[in-house]
Protein backbone atom coordinates (compact mmCIF):
# COMPACT_ATOMS: atom_id res chain seq x y z
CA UNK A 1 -60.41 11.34 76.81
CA UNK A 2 -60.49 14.39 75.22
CA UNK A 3 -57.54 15.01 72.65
CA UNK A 4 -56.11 18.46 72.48
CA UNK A 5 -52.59 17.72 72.37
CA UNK A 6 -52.28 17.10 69.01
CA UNK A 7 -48.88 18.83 68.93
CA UNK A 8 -47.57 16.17 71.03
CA UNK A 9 -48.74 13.39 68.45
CA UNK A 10 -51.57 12.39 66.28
CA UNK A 11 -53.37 9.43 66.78
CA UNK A 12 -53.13 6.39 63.77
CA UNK A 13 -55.28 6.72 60.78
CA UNK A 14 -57.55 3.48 60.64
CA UNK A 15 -56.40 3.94 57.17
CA UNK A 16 -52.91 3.87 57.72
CA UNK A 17 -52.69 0.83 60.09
CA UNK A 18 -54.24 -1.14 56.59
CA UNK A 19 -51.88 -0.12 54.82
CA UNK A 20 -49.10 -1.00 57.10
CA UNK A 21 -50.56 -4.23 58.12
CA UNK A 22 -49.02 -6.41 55.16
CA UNK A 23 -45.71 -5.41 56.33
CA UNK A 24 -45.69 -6.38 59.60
CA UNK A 25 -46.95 -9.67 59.05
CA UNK A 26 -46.59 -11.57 55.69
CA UNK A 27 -44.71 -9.44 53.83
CA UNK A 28 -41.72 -8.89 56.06
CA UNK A 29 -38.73 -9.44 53.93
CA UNK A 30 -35.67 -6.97 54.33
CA UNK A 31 -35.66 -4.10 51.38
CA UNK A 32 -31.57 -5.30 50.57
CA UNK A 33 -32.51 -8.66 49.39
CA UNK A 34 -32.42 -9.81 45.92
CA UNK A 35 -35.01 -11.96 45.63
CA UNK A 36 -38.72 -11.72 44.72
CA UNK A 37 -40.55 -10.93 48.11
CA UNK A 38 -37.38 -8.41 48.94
CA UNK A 39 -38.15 -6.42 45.46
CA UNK A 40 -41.94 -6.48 46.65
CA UNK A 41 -40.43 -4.74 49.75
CA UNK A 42 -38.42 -2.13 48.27
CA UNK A 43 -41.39 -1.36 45.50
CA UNK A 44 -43.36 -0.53 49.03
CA UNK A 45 -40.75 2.11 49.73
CA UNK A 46 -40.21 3.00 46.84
CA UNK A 47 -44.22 4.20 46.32
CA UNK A 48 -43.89 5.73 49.43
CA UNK A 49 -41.11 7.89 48.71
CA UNK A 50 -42.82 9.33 45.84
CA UNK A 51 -45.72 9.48 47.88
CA UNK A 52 -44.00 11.93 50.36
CA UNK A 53 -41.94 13.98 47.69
CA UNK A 54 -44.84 14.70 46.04
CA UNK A 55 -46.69 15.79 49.29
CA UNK A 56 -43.89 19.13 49.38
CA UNK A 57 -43.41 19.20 45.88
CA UNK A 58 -40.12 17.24 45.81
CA UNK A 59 -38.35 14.62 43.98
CA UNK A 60 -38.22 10.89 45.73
CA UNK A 61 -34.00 11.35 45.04
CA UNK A 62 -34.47 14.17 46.84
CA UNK A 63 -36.40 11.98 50.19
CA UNK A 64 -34.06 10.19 52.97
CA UNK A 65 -36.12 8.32 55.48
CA UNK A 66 -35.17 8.49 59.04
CA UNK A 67 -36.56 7.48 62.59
CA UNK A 68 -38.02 10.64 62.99
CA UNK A 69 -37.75 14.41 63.29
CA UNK A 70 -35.17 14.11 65.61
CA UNK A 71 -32.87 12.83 63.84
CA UNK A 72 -33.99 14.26 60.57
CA UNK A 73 -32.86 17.79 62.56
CA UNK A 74 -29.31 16.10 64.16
CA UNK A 75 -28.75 14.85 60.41
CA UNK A 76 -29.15 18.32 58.40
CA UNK A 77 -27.11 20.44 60.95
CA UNK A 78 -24.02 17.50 61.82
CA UNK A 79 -24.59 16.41 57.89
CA UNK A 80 -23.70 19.91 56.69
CA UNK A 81 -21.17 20.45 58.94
CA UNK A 82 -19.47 17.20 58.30
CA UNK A 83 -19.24 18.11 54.37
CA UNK A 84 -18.78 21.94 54.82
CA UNK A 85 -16.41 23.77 52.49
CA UNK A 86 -14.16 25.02 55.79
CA UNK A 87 -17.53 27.10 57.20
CA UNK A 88 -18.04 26.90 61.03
CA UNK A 89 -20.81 29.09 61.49
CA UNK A 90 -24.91 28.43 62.11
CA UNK A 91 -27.52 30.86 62.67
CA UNK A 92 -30.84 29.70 64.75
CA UNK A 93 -33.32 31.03 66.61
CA UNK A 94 -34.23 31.15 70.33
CA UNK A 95 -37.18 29.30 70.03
CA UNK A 96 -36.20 25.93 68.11
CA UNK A 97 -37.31 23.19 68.94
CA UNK A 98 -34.28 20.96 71.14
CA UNK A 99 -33.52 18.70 68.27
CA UNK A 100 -32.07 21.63 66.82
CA UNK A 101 -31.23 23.45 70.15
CA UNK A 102 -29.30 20.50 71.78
CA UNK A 103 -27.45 19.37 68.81
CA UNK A 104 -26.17 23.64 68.24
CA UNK A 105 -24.68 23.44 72.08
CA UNK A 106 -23.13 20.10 71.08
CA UNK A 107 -21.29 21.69 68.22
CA UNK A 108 -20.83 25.05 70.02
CA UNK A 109 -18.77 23.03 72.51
CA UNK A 110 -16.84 21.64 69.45
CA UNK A 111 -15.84 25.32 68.67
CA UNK A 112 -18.39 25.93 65.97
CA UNK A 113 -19.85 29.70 66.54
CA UNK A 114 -23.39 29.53 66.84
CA UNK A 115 -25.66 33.06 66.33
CA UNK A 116 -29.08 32.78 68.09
CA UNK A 117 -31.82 34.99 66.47
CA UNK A 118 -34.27 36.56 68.26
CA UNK A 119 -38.29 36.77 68.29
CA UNK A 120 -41.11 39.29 68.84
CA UNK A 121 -43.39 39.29 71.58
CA UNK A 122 -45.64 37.40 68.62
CA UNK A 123 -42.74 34.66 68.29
CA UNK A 124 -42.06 35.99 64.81
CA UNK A 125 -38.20 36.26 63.92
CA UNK A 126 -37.25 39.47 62.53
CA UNK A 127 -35.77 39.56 58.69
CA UNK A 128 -33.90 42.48 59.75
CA UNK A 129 -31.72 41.17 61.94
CA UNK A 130 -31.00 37.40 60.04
CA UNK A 131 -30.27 39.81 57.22
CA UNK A 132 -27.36 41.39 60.25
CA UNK A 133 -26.34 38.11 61.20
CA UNK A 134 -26.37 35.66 58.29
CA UNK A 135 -23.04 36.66 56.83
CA UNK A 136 -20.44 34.83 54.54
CA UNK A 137 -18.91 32.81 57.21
CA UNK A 138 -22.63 31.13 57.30
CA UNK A 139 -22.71 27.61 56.30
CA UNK A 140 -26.43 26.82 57.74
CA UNK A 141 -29.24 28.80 58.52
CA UNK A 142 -31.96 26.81 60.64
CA UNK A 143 -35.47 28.43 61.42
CA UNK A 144 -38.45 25.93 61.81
CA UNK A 145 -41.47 26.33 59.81
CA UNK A 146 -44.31 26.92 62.82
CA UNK A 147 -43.55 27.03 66.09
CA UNK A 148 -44.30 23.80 68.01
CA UNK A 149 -45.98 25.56 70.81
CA UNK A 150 -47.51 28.63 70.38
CA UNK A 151 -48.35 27.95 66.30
CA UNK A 152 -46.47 31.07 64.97
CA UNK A 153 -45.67 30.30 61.01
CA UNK A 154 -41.77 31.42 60.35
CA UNK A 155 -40.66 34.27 57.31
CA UNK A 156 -38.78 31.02 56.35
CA UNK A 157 -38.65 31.87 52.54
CA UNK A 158 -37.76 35.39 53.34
CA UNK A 159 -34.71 34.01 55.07
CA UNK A 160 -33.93 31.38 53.01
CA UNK A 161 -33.07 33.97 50.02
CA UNK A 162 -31.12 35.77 52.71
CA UNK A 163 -28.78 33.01 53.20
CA UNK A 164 -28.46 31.80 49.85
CA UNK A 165 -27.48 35.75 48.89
CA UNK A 166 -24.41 34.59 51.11
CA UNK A 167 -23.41 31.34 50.36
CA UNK A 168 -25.24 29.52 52.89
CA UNK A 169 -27.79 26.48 53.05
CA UNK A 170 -31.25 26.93 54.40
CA UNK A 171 -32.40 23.96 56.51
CA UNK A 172 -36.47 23.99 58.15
CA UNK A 173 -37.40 21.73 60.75
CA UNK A 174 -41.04 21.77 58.97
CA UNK A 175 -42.34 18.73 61.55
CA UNK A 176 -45.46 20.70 62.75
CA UNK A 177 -46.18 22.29 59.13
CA UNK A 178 -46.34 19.31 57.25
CA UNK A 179 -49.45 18.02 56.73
CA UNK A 180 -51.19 20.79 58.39
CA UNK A 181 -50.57 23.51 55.72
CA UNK A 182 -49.02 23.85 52.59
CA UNK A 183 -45.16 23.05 52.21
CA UNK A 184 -43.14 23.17 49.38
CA UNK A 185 -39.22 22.24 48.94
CA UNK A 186 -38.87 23.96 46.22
CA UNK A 187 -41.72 26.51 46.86
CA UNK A 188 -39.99 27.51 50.00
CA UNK A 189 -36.49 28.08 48.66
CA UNK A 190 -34.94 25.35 51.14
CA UNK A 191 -32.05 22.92 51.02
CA UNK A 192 -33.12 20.89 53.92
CA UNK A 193 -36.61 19.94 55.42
CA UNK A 194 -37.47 17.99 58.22
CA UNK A 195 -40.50 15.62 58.83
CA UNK A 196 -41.68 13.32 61.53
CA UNK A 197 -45.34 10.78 60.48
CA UNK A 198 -46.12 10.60 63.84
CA UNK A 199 -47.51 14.39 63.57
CA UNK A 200 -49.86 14.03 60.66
CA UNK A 201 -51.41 10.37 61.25
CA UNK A 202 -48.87 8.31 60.56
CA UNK A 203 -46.95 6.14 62.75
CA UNK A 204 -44.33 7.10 65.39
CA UNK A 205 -40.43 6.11 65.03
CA UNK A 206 -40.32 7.28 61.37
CA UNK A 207 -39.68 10.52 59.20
CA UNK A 208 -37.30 11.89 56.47
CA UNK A 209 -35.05 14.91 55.32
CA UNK A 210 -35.59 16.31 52.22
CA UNK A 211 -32.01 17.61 50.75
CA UNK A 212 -32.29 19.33 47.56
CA UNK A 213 -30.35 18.05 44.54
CA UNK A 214 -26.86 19.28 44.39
CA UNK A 215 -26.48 19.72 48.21
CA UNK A 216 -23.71 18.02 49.92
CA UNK A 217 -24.62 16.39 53.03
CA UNK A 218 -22.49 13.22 54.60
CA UNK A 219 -24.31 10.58 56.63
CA UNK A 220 -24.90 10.56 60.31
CA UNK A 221 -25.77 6.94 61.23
CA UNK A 222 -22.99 4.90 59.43
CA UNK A 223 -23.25 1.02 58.43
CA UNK A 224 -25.03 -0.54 55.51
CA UNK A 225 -26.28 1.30 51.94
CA UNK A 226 -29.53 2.13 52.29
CA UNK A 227 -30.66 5.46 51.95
CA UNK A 228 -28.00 5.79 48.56
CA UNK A 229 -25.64 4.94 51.68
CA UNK A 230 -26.30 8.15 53.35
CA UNK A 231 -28.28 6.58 56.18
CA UNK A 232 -27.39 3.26 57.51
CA UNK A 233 -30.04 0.66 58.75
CA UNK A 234 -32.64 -1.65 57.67
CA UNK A 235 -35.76 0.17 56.42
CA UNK A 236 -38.82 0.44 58.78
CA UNK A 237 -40.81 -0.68 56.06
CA UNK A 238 -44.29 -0.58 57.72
CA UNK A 239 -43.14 2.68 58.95
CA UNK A 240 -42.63 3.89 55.99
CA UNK A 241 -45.43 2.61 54.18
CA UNK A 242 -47.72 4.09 56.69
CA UNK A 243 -45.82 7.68 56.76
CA UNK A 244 -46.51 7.42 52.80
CA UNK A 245 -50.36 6.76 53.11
CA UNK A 246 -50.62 9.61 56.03
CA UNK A 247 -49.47 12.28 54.20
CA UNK A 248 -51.04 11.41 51.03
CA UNK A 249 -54.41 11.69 53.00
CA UNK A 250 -53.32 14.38 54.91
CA UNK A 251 -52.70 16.77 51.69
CA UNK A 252 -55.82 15.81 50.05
CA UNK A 253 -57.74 16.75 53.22
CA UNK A 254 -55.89 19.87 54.34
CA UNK A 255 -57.90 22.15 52.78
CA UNK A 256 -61.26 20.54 54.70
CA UNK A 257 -59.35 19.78 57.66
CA UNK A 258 -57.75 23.22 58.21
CA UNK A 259 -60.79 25.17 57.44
CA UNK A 260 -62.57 22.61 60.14
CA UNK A 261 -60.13 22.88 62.37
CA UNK A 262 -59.44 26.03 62.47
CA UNK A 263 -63.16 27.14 63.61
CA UNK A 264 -63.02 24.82 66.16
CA UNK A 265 -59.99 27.03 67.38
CA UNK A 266 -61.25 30.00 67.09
CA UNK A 267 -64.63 29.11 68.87
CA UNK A 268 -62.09 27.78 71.79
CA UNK A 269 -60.33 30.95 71.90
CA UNK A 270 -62.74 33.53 71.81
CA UNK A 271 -64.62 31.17 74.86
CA UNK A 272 -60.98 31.69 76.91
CA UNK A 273 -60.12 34.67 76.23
CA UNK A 274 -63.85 36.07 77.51
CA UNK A 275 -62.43 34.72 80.90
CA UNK A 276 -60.31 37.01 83.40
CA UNK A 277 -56.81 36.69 83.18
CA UNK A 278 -56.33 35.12 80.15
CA UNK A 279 -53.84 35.90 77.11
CA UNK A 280 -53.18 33.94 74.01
CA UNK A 281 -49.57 33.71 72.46
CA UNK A 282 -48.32 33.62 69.00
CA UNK A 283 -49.87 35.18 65.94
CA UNK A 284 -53.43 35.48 65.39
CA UNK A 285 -53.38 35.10 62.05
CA UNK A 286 -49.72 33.30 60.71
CA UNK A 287 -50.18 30.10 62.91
CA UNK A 288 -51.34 26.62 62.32
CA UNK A 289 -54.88 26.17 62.26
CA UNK A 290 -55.23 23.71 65.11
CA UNK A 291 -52.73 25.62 67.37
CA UNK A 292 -54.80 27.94 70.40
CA UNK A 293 -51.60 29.04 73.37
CA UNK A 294 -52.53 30.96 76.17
CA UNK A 295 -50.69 32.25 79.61
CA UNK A 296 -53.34 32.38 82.38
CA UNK A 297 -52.95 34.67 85.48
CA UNK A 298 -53.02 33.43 89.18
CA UNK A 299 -52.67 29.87 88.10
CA UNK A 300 -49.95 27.18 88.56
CA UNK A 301 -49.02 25.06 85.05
CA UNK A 302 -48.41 21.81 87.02
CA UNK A 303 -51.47 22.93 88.84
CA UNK A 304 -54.01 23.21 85.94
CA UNK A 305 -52.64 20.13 83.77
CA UNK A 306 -53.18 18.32 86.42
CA UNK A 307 -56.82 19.50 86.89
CA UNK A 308 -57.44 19.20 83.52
CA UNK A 309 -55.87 15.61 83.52
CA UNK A 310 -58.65 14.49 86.13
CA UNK A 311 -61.77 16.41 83.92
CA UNK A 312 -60.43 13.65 81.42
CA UNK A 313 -58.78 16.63 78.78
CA UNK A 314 -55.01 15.97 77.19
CA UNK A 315 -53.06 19.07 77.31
CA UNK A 316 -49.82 20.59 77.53
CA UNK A 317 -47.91 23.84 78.69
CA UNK A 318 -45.92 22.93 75.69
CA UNK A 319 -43.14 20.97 73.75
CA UNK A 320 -44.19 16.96 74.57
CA UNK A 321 -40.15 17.07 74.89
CA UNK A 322 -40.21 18.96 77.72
CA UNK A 323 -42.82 17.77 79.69
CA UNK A 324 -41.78 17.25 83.51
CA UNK A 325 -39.80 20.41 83.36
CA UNK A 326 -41.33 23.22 85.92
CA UNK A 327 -39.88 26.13 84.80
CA UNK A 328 -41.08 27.99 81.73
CA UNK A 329 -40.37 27.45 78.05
CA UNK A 330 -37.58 28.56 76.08
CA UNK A 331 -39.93 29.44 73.58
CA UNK A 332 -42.04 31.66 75.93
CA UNK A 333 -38.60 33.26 77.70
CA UNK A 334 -37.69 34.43 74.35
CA UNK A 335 -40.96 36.04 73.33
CA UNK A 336 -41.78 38.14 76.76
CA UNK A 337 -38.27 38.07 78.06
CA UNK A 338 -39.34 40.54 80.81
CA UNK A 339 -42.32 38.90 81.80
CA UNK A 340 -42.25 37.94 85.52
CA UNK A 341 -43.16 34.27 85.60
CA UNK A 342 -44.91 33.34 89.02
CA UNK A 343 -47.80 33.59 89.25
CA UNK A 344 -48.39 32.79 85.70
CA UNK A 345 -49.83 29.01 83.72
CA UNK A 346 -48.90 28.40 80.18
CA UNK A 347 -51.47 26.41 78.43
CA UNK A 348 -51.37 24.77 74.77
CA UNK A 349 -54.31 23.12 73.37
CA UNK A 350 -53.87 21.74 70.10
CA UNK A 351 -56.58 19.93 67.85
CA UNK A 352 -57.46 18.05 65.15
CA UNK A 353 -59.79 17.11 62.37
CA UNK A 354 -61.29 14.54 64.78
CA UNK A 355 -62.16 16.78 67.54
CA UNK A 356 -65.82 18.14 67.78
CA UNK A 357 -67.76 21.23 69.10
CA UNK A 358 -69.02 19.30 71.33
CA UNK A 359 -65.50 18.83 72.91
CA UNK A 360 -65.01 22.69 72.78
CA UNK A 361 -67.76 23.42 74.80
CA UNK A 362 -67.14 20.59 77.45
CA UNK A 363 -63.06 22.03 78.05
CA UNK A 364 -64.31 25.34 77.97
CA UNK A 365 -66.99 24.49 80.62
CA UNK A 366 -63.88 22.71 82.70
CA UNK A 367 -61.83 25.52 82.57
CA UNK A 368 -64.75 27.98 83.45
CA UNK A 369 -65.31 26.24 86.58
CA UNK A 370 -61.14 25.32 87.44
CA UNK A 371 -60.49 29.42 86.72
CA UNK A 372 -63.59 30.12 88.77
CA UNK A 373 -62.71 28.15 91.90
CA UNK A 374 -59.15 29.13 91.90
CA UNK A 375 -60.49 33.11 91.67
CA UNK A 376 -63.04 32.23 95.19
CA UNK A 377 -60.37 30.52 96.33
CA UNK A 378 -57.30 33.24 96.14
């Protein structure tokens, strides 16, 4: 199989399985204990919580581990909420990812007001008009990082010193940035930063939300005292081990593994976008490096997946979250809002350091001949 849904989920470091081997086997004692093998636990998390803080330049206080970035999302916006100083008011975008999206119509139907900011035809939002909406009845401001389908890297700092000019907290859902290009807690002027392993090597069912020191946040899963009883639950200590070791490799590689990565993208796109009928989305130059989206005329999403499933290639039209659904994105709605759909196939390819050229030029010779026979064949 050929891998170029990366997006989706990255497959497991050999690296990172080693590391999380102990800890499914002989060293399996629960963190909460008191006794010797138990501390030997918690030292494991504790090494990778420093690990990860100092991956976006935070403090380990300042790391909560979760299952994932779903929850790490559901956590910042209920968290704030629950421990807001009488504020009722959140400002998004249209193109969040549903973690975020789901959990704002949840609270909207609790009477919270929630603003929706728009995006250009690039997926960009516009300063301008956060700097309308983001007001002093703000209590959160949530804009992702980069867009998890079309790639498009977010003005979050820009918006983050908007909010805090009125009172407000600045949460990121960074889950397709980290790893992939530099991100910084501190560096990007956030209070709250999500984070799932699964999308930089590490293992799947773990993640964490950064909260900077001094915020107020009150738990969303409610029991025991991990987490400095914030987030109930016995640690998923192989989980976390391996989310530790992933991201450590993952920064010390970026530079290599961007730069790598993003030629094989570029290669791929320029091949497509020779071919009739064929647009790419997003930014062309503020995206992640791995991240090629393009809308295809004459052709059917289901249609070419499906094609492309057969030729032994992994794709997407988009979120992994929404796969199954026929009807366009919410992400691509927003950005060409008066673009007639039919007729019309959304395709995201997204790679990684352990694709090859070799790859590039087989998909690209797939789609040549899938485009070409659907053209004889209209």
């Amino acid at each position: 199989m050929i891998n170029f849904d990366h997006a989706a989920t990255t497959p497991l470091r050999k690296e990172v399985l080693e590391a999380m081997l102990p800890y499914l086997t002989e060293q399996y004692a629960n963190a909460s204990g008191t006794y010797a093998a138990a501390r030997q636990t918690r030292s494991a998390i504790d090494r990778a919580r420093r690990s990860i803080a100092e991956a976006i330049g935070a403090e380990p206080g300042e790391i909560y581990l979760t299952s994932g970035g779903t929850e790490a999302d559901n956590w910042a916006l209920v968290g704030a909420l629950r421990a807001s100083n009488g504020r009722r008011r959140i400002v998004t975008t249209k193109i969040e990812h549903h973690a975020i999206l789901s959990t704002c119509a949840m609270l909207e139907a609790q009477g919270v007001e929630v603003v929706y900011l728009n995006v250009d035809r690039e997926g960009r939002v516009d300063c301008c008009e956060a700097e309308r909406e983001i007001n002093t009845d703000t209590l959160l401001v949530s804009v992702m990082l980069a867009n998890n389908e079309v790639g498009t890297i977010e003005p979050v700092a820009e918006i983050a010193q908007i909010a805090h000019a009125n009172g407000a907290l600045m949460h990121t859902d960074a889950v397709q940035a980290v790893g992939h290009i530099p991100v910084g807690l501190h560096a990007l002027g956030v209070d709250l930063l999500s984070m799932s392993a699964h999308k930089f090597g590490g293992p799947k069912g773990v993640g964490a939300l950064a909260v900077r020191s001094g915020v107020r946040l009150q738990g969303l899963i409610l029991g025991g005292s991990q987490e400095r009883s914030l987030r109930a639950g016995t640690e998923n200590t192989p989980g976390i081990v391996g989310m530790g070791e992933a991201l450590r490799m993952a920064v010390k590689e970026m530079e290599e593994a961007s730069r790598y990565t993003r030629a094989l993208r570029d290669n791929l796109a320029e091949r497509l976008l020779s071919l009739p009928g064929v647009r790419m989305n997003g930014s062309r130059t503020e995206r992640l490096p791995g991240n090629a989206h393009f809308t295809i005329e004459n052709q059917d999403s289901s249609l070419l997946l499906a094609r492309l499933d057969m030729a032994g290639i992994a794709a997407s039209a988009g979120s992994a979250c929404t796969s199954g659904i026929t009807e366009r994105s919410h992400v691509l709605r927003a950005m060409f809002p008066d673009e007639t759909e039919s007729g019309l196939a959304d395709l995201r390819l997204t790679l990684g350091a352990d694709n090859t050229p070799e790859e590039i030029e087989s998909a690209c010779a797939v789609l040549n001949r899938i485009l070409g026979e659907s053209k004889e064949s209209i």
